[in-house]
Protein backbone atom coordinates (compact mmCIF):
# COMPACT_ATOMS: atom_id res chain seq x y z
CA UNK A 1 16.96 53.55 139.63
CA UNK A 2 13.88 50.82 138.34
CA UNK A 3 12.88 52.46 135.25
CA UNK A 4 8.72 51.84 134.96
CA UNK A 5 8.00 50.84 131.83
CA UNK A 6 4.85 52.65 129.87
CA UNK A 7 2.36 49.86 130.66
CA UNK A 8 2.91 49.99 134.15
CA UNK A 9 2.40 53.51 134.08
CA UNK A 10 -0.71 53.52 132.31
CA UNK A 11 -1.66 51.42 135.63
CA UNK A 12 -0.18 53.29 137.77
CA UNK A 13 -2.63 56.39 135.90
CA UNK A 14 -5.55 54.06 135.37
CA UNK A 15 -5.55 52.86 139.35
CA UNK A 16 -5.03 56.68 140.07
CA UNK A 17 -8.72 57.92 137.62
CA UNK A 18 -10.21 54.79 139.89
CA UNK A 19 -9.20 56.20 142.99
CA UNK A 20 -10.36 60.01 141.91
CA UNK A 21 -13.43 58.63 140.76
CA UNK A 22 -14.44 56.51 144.34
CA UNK A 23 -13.51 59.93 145.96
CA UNK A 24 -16.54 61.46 144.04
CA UNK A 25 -14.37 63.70 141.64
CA UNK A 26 -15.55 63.91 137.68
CA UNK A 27 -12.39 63.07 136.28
CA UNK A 28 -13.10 64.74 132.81
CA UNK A 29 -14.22 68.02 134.66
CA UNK A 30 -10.69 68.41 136.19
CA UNK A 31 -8.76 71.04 134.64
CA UNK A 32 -4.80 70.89 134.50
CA UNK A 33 -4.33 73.44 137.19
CA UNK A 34 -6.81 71.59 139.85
CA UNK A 35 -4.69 68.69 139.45
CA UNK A 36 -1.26 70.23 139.67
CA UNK A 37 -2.73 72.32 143.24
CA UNK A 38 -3.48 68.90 144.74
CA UNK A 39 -2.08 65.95 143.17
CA UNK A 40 1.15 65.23 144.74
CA UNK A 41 3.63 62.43 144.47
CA UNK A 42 6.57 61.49 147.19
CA UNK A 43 9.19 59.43 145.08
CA UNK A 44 11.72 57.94 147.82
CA UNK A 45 15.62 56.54 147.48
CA UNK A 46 13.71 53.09 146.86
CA UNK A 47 12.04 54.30 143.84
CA UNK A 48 9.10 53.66 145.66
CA UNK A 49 6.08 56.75 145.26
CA UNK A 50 3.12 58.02 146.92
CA UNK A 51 0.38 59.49 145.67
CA UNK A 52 -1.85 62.04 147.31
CA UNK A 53 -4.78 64.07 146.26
CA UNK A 54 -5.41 66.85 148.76
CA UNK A 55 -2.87 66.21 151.17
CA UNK A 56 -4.55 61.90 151.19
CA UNK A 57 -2.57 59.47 150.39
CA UNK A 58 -4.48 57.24 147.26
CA UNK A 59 -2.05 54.78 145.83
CA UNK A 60 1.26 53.38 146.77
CA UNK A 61 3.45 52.15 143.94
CA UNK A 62 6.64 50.07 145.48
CA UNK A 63 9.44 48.03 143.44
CA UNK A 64 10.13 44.55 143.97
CA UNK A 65 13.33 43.56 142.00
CA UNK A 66 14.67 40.37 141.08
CA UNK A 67 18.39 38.63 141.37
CA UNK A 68 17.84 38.54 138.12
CA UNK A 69 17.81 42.29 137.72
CA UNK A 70 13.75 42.53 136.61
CA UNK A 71 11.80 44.66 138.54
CA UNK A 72 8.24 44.04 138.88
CA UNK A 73 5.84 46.85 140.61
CA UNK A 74 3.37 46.18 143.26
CA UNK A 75 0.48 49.15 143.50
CA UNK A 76 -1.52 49.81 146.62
CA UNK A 77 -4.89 51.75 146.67
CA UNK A 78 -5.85 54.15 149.54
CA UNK A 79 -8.04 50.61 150.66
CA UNK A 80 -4.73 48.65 150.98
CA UNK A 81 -2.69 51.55 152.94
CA UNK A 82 -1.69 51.05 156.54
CA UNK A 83 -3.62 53.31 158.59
CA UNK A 84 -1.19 55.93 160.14
């Protein structure tokens, strides 16, 4: 398993406040519980995750590994998503 270090998940939680806040939704208004009912993530045998506020998908995080052994991590907002 890639192990995301803390910067990248500060991203990964700034690009996710970016893509609450384009929706319309005051992010300092939200209360724990509103989040828990409809923030959801998929995490898959890649390591790769999906995030989805009410049932939408908003941001796509995916590995990209090295030879080396590195791991860099490429985000997608709900802009870049494939359309189903």
């Amino acid at each position: 398993m890639s192990k995301m270090s803390q910067s990248v998940a500060a991203r990964v939680e700034e690009l996710l406040r970016e893509q609450l806040s384009e929706l319309g939704i005051e992010i300092a208004k939200l209360e724990p519980h509103v989040i828990a009912e409809n923030m959801k993530c998929d995490v898959f045998s890649d390591d790769s995750m999906i995030y989805y506020w009410k049932g939408e998908p908003i941001l796509r995080v995916e590995p990209d590994s090295t030879q080396e052994g590195s791991t860099s991590w490429r985000m997608f907002t709900k802009d870049d998503l494939p359309t189903q």
